[in-house]
C-alpha atoms as a PDB file:
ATOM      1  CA  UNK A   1      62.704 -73.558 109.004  1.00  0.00           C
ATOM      2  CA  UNK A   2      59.047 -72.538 107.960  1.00  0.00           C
ATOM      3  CA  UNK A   3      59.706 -69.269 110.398  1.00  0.00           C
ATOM      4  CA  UNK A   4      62.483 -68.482 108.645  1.00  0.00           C
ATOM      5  CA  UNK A   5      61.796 -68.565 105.327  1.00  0.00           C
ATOM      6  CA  UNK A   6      58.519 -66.406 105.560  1.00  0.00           C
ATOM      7  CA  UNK A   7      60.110 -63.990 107.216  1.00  0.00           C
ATOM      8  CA  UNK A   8      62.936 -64.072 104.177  1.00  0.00           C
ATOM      9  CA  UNK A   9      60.075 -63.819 101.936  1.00  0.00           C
ATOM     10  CA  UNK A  10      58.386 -60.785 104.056  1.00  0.00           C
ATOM     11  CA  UNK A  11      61.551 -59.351 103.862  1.00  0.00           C
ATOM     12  CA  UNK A  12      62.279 -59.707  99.846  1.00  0.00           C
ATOM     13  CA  UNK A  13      59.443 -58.838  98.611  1.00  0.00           C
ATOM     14  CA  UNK A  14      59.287 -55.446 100.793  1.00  0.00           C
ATOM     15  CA  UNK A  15      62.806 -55.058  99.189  1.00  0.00           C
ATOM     16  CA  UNK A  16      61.634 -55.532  95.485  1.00  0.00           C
ATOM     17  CA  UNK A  17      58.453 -53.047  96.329  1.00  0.00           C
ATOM     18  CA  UNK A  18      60.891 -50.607  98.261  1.00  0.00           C
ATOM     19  CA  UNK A  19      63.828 -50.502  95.007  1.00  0.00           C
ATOM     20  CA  UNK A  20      60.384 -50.239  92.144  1.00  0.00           C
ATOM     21  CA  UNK A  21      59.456 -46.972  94.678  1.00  0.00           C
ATOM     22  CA  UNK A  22      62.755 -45.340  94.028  1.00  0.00           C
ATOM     23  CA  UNK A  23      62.251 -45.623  90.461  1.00  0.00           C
ATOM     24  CA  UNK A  24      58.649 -44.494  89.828  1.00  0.00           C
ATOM     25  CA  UNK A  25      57.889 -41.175  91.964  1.00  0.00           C
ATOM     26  CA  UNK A  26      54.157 -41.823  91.519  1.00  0.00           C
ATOM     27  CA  UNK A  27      53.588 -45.529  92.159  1.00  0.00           C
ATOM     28  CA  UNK A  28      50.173 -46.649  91.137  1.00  0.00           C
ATOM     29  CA  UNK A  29      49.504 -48.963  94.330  1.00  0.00           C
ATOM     30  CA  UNK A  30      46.183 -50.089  96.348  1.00  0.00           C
ATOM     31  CA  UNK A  31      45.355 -51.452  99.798  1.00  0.00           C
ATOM     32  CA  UNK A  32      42.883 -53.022 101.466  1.00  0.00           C
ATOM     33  CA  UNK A  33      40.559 -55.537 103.248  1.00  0.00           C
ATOM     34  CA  UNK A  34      38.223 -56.746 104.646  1.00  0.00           C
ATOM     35  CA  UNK A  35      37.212 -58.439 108.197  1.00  0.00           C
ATOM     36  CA  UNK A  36      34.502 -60.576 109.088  1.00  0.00           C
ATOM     37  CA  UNK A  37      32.947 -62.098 112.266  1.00  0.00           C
ATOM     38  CA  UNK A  38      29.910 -64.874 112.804  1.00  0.00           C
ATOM     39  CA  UNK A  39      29.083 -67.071 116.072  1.00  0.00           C
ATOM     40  CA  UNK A  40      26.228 -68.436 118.192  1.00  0.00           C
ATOM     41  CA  UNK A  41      24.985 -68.773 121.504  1.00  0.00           C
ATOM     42  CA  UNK A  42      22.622 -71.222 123.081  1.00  0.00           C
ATOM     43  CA  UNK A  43      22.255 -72.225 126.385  1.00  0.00           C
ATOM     44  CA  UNK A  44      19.531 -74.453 128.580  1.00  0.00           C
ATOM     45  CA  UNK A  45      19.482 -77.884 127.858  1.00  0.00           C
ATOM     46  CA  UNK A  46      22.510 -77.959 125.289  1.00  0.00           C
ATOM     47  CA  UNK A  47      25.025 -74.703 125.976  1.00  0.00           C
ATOM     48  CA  UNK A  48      26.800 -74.257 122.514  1.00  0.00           C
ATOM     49  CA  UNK A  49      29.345 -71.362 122.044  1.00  0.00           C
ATOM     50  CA  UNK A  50      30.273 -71.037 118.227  1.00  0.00           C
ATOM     51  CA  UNK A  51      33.099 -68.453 116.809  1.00  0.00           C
ATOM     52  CA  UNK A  52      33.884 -68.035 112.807  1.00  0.00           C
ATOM     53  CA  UNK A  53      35.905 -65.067 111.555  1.00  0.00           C
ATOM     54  CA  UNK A  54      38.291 -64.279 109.048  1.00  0.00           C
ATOM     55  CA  UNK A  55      40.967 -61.370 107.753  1.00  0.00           C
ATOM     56  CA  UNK A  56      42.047 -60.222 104.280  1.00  0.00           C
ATOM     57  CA  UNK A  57      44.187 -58.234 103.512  1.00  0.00           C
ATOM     58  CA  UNK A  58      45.464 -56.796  99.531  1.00  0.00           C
ATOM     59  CA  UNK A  59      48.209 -55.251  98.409  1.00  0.00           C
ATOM     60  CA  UNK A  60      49.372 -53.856  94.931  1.00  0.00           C
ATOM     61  CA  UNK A  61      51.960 -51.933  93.540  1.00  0.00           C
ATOM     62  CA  UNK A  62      52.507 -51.647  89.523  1.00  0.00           C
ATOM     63  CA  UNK A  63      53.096 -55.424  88.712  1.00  0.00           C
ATOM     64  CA  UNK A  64      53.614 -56.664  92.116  1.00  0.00           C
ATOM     65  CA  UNK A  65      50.534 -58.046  94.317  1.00  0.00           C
ATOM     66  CA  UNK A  66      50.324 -59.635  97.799  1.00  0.00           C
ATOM     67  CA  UNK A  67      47.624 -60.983 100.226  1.00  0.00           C
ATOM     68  CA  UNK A  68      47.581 -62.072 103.676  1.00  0.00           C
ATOM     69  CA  UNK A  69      44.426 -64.183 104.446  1.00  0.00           C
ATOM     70  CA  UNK A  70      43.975 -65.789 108.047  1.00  0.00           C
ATOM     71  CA  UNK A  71      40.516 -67.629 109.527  1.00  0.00           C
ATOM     72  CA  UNK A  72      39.524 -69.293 112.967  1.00  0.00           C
ATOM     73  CA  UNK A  73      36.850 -70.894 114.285  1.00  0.00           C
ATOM     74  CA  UNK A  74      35.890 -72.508 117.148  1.00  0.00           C
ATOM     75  CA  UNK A  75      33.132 -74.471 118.911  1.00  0.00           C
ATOM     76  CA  UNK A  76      32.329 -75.322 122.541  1.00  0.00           C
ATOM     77  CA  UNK A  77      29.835 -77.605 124.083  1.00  0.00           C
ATOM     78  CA  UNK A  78      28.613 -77.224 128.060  1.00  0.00           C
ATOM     79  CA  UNK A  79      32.261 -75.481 128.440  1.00  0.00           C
ATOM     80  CA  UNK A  80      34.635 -78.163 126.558  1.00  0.00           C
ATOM     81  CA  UNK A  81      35.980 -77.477 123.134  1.00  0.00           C
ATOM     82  CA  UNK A  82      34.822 -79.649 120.707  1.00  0.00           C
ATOM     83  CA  UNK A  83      36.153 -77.800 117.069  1.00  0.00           C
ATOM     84  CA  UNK A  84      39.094 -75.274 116.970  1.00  0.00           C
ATOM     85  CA  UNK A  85      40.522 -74.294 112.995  1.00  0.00           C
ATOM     86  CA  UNK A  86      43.071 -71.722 112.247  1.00  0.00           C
ATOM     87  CA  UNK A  87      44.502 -71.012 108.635  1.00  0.00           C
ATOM     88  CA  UNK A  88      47.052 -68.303 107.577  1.00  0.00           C
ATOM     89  CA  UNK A  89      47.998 -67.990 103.618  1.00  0.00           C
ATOM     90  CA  UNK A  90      50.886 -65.424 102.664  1.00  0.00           C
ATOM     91  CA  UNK A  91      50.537 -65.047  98.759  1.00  0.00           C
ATOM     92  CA  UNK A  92      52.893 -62.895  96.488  1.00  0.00           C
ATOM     93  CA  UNK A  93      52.445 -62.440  92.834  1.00  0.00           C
ATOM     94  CA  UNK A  94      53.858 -60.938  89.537  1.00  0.00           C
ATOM     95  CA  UNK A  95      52.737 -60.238  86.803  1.00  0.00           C
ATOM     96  CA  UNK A  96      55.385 -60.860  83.929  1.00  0.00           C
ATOM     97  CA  UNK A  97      54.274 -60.176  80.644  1.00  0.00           C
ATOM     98  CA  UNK A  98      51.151 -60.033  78.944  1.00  0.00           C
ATOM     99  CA  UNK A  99      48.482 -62.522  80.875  1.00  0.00           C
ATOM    100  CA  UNK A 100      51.250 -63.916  82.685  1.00  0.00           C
ATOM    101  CA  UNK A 101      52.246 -63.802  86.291  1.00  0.00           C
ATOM    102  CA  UNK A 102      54.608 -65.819  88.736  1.00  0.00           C
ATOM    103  CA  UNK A 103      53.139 -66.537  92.585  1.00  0.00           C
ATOM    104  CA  UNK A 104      54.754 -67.585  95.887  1.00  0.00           C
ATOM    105  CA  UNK A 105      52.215 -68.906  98.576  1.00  0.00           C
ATOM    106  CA  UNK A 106      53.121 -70.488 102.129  1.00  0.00           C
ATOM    107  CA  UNK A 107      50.110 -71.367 104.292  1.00  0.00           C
ATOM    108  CA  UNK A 108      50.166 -72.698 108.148  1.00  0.00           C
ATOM    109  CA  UNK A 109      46.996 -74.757 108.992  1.00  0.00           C
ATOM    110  CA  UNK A 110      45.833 -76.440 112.373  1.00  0.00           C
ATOM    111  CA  UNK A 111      42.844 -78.885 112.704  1.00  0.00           C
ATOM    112  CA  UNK A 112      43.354 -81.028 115.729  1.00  0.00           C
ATOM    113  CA  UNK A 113      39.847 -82.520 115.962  1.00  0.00           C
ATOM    114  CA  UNK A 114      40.255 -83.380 111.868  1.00  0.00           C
ATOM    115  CA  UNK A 115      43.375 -85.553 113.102  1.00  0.00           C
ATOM    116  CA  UNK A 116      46.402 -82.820 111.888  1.00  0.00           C
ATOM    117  CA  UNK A 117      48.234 -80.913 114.923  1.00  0.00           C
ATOM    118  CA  UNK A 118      49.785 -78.632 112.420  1.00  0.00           C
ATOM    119  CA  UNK A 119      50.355 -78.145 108.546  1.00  0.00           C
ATOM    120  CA  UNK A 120      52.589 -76.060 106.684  1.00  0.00           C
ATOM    121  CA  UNK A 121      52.963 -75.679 102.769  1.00  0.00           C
ATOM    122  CA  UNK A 122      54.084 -73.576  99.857  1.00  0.00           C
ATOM    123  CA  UNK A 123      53.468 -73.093  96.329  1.00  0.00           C
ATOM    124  CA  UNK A 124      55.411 -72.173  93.813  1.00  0.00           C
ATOM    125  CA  UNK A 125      53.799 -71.715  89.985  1.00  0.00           C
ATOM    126  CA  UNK A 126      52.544 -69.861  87.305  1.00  0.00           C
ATOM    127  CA  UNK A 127      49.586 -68.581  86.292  1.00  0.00           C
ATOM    128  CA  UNK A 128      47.715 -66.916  83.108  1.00  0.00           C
ATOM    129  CA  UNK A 129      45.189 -63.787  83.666  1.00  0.00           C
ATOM    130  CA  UNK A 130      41.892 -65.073  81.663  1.00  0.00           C
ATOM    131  CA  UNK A 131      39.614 -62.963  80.208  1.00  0.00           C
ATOM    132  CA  UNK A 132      40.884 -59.395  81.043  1.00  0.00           C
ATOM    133  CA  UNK A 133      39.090 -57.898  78.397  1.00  0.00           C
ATOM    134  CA  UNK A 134      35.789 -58.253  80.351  1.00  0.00           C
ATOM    135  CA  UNK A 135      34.596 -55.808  82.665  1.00  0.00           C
ATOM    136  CA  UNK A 136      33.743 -56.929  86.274  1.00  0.00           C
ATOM    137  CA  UNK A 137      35.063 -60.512  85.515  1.00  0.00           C
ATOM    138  CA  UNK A 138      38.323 -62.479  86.444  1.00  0.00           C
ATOM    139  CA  UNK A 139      39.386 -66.000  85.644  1.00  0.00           C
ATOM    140  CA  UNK A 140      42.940 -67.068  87.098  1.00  0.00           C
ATOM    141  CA  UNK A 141      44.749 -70.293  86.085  1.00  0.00           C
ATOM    142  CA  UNK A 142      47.626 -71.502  87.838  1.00  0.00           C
ATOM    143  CA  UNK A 143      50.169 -74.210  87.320  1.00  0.00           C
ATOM    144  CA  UNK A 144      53.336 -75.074  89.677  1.00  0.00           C
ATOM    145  CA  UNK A 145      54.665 -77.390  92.254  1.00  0.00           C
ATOM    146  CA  UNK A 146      53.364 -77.569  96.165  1.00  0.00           C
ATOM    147  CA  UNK A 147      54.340 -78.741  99.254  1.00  0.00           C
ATOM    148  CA  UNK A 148      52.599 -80.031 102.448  1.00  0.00           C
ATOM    149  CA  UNK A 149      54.326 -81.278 105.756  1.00  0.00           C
ATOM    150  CA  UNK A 150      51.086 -82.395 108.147  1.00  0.00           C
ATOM    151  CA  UNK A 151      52.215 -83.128 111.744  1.00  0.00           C
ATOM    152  CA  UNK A 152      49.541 -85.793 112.385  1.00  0.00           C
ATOM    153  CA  UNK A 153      47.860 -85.446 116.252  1.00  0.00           C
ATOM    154  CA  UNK A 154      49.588 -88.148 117.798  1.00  0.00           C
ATOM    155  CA  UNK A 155      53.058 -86.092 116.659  1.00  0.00           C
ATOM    156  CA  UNK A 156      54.071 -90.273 115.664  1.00  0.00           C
ATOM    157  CA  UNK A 157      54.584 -88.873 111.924  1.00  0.00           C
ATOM    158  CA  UNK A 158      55.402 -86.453 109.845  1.00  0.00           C
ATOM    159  CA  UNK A 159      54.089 -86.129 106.414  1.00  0.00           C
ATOM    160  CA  UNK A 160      55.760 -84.910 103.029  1.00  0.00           C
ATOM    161  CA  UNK A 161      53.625 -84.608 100.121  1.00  0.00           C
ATOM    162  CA  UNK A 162      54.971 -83.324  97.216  1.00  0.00           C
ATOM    163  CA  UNK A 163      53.065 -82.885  94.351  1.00  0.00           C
ATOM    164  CA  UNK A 164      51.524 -80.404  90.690  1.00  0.00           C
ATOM    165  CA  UNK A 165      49.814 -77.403  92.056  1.00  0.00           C
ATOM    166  CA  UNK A 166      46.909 -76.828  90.193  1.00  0.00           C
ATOM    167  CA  UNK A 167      44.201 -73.731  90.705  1.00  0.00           C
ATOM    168  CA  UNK A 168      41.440 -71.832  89.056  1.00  0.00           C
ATOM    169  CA  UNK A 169      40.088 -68.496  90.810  1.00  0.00           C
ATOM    170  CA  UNK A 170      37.327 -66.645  89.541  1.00  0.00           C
ATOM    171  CA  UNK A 171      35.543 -63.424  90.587  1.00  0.00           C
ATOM    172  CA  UNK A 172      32.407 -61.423  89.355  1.00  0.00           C
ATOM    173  CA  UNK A 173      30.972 -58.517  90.172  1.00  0.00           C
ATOM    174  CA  UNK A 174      27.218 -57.291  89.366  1.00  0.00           C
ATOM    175  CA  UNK A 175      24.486 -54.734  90.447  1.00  0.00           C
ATOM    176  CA  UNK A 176      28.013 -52.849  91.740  1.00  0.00           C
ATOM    177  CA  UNK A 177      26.567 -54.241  95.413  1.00  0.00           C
ATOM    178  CA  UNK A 178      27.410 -57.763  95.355  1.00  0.00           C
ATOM    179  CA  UNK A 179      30.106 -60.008  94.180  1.00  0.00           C
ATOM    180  CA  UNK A 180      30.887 -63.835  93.497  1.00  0.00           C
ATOM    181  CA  UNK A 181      34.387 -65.667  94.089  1.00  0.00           C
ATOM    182  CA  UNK A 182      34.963 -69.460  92.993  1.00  0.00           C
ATOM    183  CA  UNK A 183      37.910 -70.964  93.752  1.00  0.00           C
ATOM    184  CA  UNK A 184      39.423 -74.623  92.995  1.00  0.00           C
ATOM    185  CA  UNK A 185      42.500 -75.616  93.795  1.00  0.00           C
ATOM    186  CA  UNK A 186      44.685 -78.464  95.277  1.00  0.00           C
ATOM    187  CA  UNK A 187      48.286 -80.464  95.577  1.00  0.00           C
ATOM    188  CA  UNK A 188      47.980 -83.853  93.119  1.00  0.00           C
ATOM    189  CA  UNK A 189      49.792 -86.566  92.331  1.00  0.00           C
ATOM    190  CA  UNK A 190      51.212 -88.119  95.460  1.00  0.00           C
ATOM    191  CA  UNK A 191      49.426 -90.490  98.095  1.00  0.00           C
ATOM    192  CA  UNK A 192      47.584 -87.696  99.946  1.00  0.00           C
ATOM    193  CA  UNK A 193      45.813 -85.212  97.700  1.00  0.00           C
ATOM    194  CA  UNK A 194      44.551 -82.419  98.858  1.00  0.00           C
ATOM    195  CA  UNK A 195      41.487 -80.761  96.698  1.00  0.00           C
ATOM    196  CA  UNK A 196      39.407 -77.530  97.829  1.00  0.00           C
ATOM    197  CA  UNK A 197      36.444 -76.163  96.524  1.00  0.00           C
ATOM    198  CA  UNK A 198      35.204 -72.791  97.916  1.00  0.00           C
ATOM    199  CA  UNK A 199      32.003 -70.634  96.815  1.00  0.00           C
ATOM    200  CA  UNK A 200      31.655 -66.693  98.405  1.00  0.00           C
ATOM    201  CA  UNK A 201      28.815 -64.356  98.037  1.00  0.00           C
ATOM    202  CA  UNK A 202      29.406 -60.678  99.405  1.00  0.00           C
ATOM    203  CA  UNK A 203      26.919 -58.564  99.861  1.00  0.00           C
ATOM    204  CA  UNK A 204      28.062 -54.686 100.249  1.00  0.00           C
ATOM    205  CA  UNK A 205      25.210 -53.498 103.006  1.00  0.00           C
ATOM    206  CA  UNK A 206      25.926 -49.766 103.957  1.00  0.00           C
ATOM    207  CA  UNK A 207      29.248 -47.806 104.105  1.00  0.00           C
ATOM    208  CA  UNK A 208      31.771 -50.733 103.691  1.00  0.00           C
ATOM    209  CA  UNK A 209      29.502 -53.430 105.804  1.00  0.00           C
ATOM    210  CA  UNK A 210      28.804 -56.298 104.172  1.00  0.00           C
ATOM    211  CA  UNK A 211      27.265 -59.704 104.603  1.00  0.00           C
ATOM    212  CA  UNK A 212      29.066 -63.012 103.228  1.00  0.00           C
ATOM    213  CA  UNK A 213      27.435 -66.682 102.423  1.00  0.00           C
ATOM    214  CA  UNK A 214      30.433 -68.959 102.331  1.00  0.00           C
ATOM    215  CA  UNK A 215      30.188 -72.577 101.367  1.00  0.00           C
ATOM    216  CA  UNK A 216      33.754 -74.388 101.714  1.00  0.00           C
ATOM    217  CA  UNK A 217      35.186 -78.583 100.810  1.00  0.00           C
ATOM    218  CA  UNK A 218      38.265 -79.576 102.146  1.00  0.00           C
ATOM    219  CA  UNK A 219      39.063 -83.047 100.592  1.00  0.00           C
ATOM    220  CA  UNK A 220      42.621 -85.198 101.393  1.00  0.00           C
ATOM    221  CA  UNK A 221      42.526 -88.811  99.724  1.00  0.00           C
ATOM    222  CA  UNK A 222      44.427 -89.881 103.037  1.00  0.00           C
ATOM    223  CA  UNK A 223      42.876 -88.993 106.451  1.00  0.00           C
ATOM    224  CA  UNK A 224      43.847 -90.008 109.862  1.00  0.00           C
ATOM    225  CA  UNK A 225      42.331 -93.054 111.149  1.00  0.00           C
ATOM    226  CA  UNK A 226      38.415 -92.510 112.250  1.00  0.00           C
ATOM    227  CA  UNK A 227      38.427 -89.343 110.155  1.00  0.00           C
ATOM    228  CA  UNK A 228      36.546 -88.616 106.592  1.00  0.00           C
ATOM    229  CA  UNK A 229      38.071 -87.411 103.620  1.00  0.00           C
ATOM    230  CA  UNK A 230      36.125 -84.306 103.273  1.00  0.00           C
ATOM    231  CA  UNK A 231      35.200 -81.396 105.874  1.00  0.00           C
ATOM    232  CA  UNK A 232      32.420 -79.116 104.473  1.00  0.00           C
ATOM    233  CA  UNK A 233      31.517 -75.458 106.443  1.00  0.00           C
ATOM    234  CA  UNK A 234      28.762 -73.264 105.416  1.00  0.00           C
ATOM    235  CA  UNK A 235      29.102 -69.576 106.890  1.00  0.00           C
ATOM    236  CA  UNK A 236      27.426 -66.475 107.214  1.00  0.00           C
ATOM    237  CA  UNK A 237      29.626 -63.651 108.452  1.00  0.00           C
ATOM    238  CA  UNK A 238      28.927 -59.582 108.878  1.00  0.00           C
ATOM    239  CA  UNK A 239      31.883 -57.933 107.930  1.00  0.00           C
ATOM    240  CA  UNK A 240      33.617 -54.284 106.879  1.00  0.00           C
ATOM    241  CA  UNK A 241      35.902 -53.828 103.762  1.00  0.00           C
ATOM    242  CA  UNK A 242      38.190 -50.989 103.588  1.00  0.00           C
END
């Protein structure tokens, strides 16, 4: 069902870009992205392979804006795997009137060794553009309803939590070389909330390489048996935007 309805989402919103096209001869519209790539190696007494990376990509078109964001990482210890993540986020926005916009998000998420096999959600909300009248600064809000169904390890249950979406984004650029993202968000008010807090520093190096300090909390108010509430990663990734 998940399948299904992001590929009916895919599929609208390429429709809604394609029929604004027709109308507008010279579209104002952007792309791009970024990927980024980190890891280890160690071997002798302890043989450690580590793997973090991640892909963004932006699109916009007049009022209309989308983003694709995926991330993996993996760990392995004298050959057996011992931490595997993977995250996808499909996010479509737009903007209504004034400061306000309207945004559709679905998200896939897989963390065996955290307890969850696999997790799927979507958002649906509203949110207000803060600030515009600042240069190099942007402050989103955002208010709607969210949905997460977490297929626990053992595959014994299947988890619904419904609850407010709730999320504050921020960005700032200085010195034109670097740049600083918060974001806050999370899915309240059932028996399992879900809270993140995330903190990024790029670093623009030399024709479109960069470097990127990541610090990342992951906090659920209901983990799987043996687990803790909150998973915390600190990355540093080289990278090219385009």
């Amino acid at each position: 069902m998940l399948k299904h309805n992001v590929v009916g989402a895919c599929c609208g919103l390429m429709l809604l870009v394609a029929q604004v096209g027709y109308a507008d001869e010279t579209p104002a519209q952007t792309f791009s992205g970024s990927v980024n790539f980190g890891g280890n190696l160690s071997s002798g007494n302890t043989n450690t392979d580590n793997f973090d990376g991640n892909l963004d990509l932006s699109y916009s078109y007049q009022d209309w804006a989308s983003t694709f964001t995926f991330k993996a990482s993996q760990t392995k210890e004298d050959g057996v795997l011992t931490s595997d993540y993977y995250e996808a986020y499909l996010r479509g926005s737009y903007d209504i009137v004034n400061h306000i916009y309207t945004v559709i998000q679905l998200g896939y998420r897989q963390d065996e060794f955290s307890g969850i096999y696999s997790e799927k959600s979507y958002v649906v909300a509203l949110g207000y553009h803060a600030f515009t009248d600042v240069p190099n600064f942007l402050v989103d809000v955002e208010l709607g309803y969210g949905q997460r169904i977490t297929e626990k390890v053992n595959k014994l249950k299947v988890d619904h939590d419904n609850g407010k979406h709730v999320a504050l984004m921020s960005e700032y650029v200085f010195d034109g070389d670097n740049k600083v993202n918060v974001k806050i968000s999370g899915e309240l008010g059932n028996d399992d909330d879900f809270l993140l807090r995330e903190i990024t520093w790029v670093h623009q190096l030399f024709h479109g390489f960069t470097v990127d300090f990541s610090h990342e909390e992951r906090t659920i108010t209901k983990p799987p048996v043996g687990k803790v509430p909150t998973d915390t990663k600190t990355s540093v990734l080289l990278g090219y935007s385009f």
